[in-house]
Each structure stands twice: as C-alpha cells, then as structure tokens.
N, C-alpha and C. Protein backbone atom coordinates (compact mmCIF):
# COMPACT_ATOMS: atom_id res chain seq x y z
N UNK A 1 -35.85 60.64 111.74
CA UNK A 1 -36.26 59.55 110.89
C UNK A 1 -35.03 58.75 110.47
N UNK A 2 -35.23 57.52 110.30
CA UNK A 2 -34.28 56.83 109.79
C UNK A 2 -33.97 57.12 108.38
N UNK A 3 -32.49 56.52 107.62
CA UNK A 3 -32.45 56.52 106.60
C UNK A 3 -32.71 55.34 105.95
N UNK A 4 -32.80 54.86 104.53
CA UNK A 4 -32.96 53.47 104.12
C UNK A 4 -31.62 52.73 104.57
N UNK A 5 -30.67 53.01 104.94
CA UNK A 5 -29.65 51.86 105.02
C UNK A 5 -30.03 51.66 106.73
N UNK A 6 -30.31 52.54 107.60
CA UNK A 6 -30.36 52.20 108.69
C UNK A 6 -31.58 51.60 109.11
N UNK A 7 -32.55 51.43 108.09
CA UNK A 7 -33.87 50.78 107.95
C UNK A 7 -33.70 49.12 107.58
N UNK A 8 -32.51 49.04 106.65
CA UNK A 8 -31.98 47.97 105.86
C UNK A 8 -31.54 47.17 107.14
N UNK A 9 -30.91 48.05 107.61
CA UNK A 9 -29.89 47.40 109.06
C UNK A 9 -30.65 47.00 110.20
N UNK A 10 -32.03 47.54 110.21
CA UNK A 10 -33.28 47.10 111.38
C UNK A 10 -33.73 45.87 110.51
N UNK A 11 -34.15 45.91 109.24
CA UNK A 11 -34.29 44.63 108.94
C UNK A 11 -33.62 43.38 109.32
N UNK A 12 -32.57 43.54 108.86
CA UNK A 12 -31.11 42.15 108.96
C UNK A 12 -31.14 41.84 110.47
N UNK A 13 -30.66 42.88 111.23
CA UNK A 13 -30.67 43.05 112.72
C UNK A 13 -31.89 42.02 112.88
N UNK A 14 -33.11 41.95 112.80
CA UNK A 14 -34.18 41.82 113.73
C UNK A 14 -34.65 40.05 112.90
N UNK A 15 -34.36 40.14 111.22
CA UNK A 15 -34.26 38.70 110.99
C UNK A 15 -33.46 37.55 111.45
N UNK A 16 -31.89 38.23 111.53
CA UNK A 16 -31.05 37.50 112.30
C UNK A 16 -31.64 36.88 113.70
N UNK A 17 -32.08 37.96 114.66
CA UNK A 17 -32.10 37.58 115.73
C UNK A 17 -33.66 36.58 115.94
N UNK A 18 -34.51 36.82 114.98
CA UNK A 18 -35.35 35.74 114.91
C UNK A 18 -34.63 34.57 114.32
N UNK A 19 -34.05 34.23 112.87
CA UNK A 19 -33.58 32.83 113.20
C UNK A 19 -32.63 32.89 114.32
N UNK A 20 -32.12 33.05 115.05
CA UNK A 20 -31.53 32.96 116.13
C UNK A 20 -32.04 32.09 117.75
N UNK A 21 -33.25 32.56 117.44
CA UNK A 21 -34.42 32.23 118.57
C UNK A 21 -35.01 31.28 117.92
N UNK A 22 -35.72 30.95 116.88
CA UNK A 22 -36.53 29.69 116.35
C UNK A 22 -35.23 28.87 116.58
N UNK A 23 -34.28 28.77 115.72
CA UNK A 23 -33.15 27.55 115.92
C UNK A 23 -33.28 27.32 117.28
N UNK A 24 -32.46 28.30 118.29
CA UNK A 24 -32.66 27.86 119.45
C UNK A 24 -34.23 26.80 120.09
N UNK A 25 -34.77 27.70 119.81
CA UNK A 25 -36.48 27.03 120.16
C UNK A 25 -36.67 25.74 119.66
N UNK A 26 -35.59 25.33 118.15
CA UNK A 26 -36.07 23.73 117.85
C UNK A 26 -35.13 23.10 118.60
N UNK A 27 -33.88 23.44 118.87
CA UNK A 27 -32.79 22.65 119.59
C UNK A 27 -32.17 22.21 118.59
N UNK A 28 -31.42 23.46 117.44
CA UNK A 28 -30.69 23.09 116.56
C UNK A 28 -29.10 23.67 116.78
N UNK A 29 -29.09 23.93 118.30
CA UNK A 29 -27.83 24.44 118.82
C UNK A 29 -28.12 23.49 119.70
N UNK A 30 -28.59 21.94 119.75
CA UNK A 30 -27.98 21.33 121.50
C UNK A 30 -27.27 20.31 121.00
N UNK A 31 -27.06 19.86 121.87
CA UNK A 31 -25.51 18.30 121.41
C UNK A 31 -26.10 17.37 120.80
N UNK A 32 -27.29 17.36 121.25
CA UNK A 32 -28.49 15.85 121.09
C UNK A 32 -28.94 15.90 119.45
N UNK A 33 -29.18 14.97 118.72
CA UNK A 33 -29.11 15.11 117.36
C UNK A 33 -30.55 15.32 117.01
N UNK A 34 -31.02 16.05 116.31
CA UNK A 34 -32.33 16.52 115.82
C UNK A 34 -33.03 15.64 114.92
N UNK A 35 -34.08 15.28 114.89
CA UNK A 35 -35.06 14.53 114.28
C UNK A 35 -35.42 15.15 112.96
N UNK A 36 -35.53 14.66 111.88
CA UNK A 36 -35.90 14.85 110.81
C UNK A 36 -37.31 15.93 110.52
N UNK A 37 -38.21 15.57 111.52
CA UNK A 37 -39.24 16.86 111.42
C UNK A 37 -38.49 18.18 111.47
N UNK A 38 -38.00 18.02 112.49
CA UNK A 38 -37.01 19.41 113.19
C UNK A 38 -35.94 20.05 111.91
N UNK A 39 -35.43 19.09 111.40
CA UNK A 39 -34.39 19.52 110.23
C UNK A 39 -35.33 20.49 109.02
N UNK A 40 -36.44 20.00 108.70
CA UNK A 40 -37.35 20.07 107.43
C UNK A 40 -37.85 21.40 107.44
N UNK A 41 -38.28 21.34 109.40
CA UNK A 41 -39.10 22.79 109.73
C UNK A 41 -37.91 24.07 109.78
N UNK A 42 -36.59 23.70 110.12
CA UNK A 42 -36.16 24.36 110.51
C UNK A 42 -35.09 25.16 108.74
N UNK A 43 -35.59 23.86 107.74
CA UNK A 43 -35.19 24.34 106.42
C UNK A 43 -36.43 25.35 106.14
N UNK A 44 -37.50 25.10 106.19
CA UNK A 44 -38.82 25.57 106.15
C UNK A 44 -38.39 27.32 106.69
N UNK A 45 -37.72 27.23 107.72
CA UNK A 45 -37.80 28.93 108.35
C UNK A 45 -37.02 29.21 107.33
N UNK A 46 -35.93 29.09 107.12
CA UNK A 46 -34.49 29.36 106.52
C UNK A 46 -34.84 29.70 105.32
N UNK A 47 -35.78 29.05 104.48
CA UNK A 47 -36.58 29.61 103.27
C UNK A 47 -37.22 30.63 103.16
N UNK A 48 -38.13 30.91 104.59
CA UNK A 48 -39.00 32.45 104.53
C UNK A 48 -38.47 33.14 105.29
N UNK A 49 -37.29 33.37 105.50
CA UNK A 49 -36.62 34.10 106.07
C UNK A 49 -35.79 34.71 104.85
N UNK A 50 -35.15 33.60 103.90
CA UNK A 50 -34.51 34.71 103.01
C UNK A 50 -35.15 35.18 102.42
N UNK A 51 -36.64 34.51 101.98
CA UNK A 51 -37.50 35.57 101.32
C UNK A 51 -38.06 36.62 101.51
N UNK A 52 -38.19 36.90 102.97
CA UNK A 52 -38.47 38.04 103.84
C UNK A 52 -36.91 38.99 103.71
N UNK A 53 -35.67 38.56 104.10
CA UNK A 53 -34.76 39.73 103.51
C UNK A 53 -34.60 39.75 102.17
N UNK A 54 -34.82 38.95 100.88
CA UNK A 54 -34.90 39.30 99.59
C UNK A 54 -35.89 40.77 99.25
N UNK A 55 -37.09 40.33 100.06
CA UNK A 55 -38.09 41.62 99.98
C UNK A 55 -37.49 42.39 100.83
N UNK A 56 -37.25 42.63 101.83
CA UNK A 56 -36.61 43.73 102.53
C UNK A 56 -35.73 44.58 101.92
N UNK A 57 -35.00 43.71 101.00
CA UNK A 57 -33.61 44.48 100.67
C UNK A 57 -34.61 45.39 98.93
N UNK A 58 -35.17 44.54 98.35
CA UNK A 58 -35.65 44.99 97.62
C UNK A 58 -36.76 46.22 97.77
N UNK A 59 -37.51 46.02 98.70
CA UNK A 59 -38.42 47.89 98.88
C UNK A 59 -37.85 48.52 99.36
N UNK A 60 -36.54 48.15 100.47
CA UNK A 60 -35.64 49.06 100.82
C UNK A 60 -34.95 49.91 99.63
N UNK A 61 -34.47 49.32 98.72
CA UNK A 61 -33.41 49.93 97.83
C UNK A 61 -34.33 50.76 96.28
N UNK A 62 -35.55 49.94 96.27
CA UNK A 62 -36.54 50.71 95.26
C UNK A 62 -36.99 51.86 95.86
N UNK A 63 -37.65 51.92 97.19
CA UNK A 63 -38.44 52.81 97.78
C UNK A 63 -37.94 53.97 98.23
C-alpha cells in the first residue's frame, strides 16, 4: 500500500501532467499567439486544477 506522501506525490504527478496535455491541446506552447477564448479557458483549467490539488493536499494530510 502506499503511504499518504506517496499518494500526495500520485496526486501532483498526475495533475501536472494533465495541465501539461490540456495546455498542449489548446496550443499554449506554439509560437502562434492564442486567441482570447483560448487564454480564458485555459485560466478556467488553471483554476480547477488548483482546486483539485488544494483538495488533494487537504484529505491527503487530514485523512
């Protein structure tokens, strides 16, 4: 079984690598300059993403 920090560390690990892939997926890593939808949505992830590791870190460290 895992422990909570190495549970903590599957969290981070696996959020990272999702924003990693959505950015990629909007084309917020290409040369070409991004359109304002694209900026908004891509603030939009960046928001439920830290709220998803805010909770992570938090049932991790209560539980």
């Amino acid at each position: 079984m895992l422990g909570k920090i190495e549970i903590l560390a599957v969290i981070l690990i696996l959020i990272l690598l999702f924003y990693f892939v959505i950015s990629f997926g909007a084309g917020a890593f290409s040369k070409k300059e991004t359109n304002l939808r694209t900026k908004k949505y891509l603030k939009s992830v960046n928001i439920l993403l830290a709220i998803i590791t805010v909770v992570g870190v938090l049932l991790t460290l209560f539980l």
